[in-house]
Protein backbone atom coordinates (compact mmCIF):
# COMPACT_ATOMS: atom_id res chain seq x y z
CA UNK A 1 64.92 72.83 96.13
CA UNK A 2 68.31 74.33 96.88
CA UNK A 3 71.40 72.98 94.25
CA UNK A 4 73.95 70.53 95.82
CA UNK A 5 76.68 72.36 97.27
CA UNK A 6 80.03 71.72 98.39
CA UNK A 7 80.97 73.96 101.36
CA UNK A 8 83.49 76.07 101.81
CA UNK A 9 85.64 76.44 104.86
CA UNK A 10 86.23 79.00 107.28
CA UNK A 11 90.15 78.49 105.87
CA UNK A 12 89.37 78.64 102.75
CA UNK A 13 87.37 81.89 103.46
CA UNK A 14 90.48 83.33 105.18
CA UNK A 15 92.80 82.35 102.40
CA UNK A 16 91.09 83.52 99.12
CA UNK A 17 90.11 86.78 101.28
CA UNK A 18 92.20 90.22 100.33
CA UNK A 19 94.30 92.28 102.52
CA UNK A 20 92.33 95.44 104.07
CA UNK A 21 95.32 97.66 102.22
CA UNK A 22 94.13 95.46 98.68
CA UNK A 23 90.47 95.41 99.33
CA UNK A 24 90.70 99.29 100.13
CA UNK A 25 92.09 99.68 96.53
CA UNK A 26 89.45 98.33 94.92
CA UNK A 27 86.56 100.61 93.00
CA UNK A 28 83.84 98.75 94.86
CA UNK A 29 85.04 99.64 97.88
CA UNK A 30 84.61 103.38 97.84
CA UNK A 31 82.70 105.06 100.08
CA UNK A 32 82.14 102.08 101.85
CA UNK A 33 80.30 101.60 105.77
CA UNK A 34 80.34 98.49 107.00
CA UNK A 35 76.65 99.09 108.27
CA UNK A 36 74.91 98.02 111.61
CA UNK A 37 74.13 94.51 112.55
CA UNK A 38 71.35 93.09 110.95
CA UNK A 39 70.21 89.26 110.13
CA UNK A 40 70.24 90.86 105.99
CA UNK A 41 73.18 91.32 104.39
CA UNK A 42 73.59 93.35 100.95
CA UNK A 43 76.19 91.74 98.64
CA UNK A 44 77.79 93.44 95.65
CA UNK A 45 80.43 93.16 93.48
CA UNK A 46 79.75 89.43 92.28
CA UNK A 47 80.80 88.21 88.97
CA UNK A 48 78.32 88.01 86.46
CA UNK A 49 79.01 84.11 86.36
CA UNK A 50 78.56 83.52 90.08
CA UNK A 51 75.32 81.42 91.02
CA UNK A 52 73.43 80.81 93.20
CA UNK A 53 75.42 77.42 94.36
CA UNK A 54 78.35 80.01 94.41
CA UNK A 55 76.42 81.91 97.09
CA UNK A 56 75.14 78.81 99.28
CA UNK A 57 78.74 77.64 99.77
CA UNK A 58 80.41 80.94 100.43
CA UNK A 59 77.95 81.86 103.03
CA UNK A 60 76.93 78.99 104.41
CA UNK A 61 80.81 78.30 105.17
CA UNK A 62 79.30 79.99 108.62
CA UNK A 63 76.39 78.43 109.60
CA UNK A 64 76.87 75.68 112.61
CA UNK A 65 76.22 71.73 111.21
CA UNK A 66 73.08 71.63 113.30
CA UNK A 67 71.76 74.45 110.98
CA UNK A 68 70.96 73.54 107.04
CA UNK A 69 71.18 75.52 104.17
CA UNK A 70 67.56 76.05 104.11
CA UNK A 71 68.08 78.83 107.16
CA UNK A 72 70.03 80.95 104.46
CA UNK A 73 67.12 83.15 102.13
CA UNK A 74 69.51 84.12 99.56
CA UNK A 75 67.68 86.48 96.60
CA UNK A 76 70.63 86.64 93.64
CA UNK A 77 69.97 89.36 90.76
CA UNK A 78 71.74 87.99 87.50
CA UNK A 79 69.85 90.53 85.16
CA UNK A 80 68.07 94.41 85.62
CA UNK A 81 69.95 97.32 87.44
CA UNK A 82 70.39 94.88 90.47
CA UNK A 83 72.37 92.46 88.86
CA UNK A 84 75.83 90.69 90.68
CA UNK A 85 74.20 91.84 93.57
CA UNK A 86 71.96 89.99 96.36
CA UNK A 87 70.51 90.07 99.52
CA UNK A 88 71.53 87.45 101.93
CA UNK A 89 69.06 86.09 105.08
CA UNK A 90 70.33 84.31 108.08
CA UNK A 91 68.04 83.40 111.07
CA UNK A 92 69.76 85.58 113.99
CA UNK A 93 71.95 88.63 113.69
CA UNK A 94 74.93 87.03 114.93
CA UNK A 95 75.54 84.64 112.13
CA UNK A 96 74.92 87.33 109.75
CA UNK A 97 77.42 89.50 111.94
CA UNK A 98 80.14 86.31 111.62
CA UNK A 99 79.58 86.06 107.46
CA UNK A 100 80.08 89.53 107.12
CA UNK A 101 83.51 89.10 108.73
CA UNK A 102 84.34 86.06 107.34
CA UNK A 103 83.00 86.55 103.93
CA UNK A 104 83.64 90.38 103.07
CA UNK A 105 86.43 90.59 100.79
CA UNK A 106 86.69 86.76 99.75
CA UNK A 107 87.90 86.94 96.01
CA UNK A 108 84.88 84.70 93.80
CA UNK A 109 85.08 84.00 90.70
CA UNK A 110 87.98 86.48 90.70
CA UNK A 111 86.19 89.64 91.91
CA UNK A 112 86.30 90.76 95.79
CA UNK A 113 82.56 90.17 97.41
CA UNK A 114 81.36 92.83 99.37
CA UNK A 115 79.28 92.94 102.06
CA UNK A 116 77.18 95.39 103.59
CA UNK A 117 75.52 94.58 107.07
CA UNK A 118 72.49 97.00 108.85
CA UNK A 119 70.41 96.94 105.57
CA UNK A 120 66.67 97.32 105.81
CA UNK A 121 64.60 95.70 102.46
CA UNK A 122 60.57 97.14 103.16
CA UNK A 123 58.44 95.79 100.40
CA UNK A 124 61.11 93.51 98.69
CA UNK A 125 61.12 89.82 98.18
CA UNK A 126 64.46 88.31 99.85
């Protein structure tokens, strides 16, 4: 059962998210490809106290009314070598394809989220 979640906004998206010349600046952000569309996104950067009700309000922010939060598959690592990182699921490509636009470089919990689109998980629970 997913936690109760209050939504965020495509406004509010826009106006907690960095300028390119900030989010450039930032250590997370080197070497960084934007990737090829894909319905996974990778997400790093997270602070260690964002959740997983953190997540499902961020990225659901893009998903249509028609569509619940059950359509996101969201797998959040709080603890091994993968932690404040997480894979994100949408059902079609071009919703993931709008949250990485919409949600890459959103400051959370005061950190920048980044997001990585094109990824390919073989063999790994998402």
């Amino acid at each position: 059962m997913l936690p109760t979640v209050t939504l965020w906004t495509l406004h509010e998206l826009e106006n907690k998210r960095l300028s390119e010349t900030h989010l450039a600046s930032e250590k997370a952000m080197k070497n960084y490809q934007r990737g090829e569309p894909s319905n996974t996104l990778y997400v790093k950067n997270l602070a260690r106290t964002v959740e997983l009700a953190d997540l499902l309000a961020v990225f659901g922010a893009v998903l249509p009314p028609e569509i619940g939060l059950e359509a996101l598959n969201i797998r959040h690592f709080t603890v091994g070598r993968m932690k404040c990182q997480a894979f994100v699921s949408f059902p079609t490509i071009d919703l993931a394809s709008s949250a990485l636009r919409h949600v890459h470089g959103v400051v959370l919990k005061d950190k920048p989220v980044v997001v990585v689109g094109g990824q390919h998980f073989d063999g790994m629970c998402i």
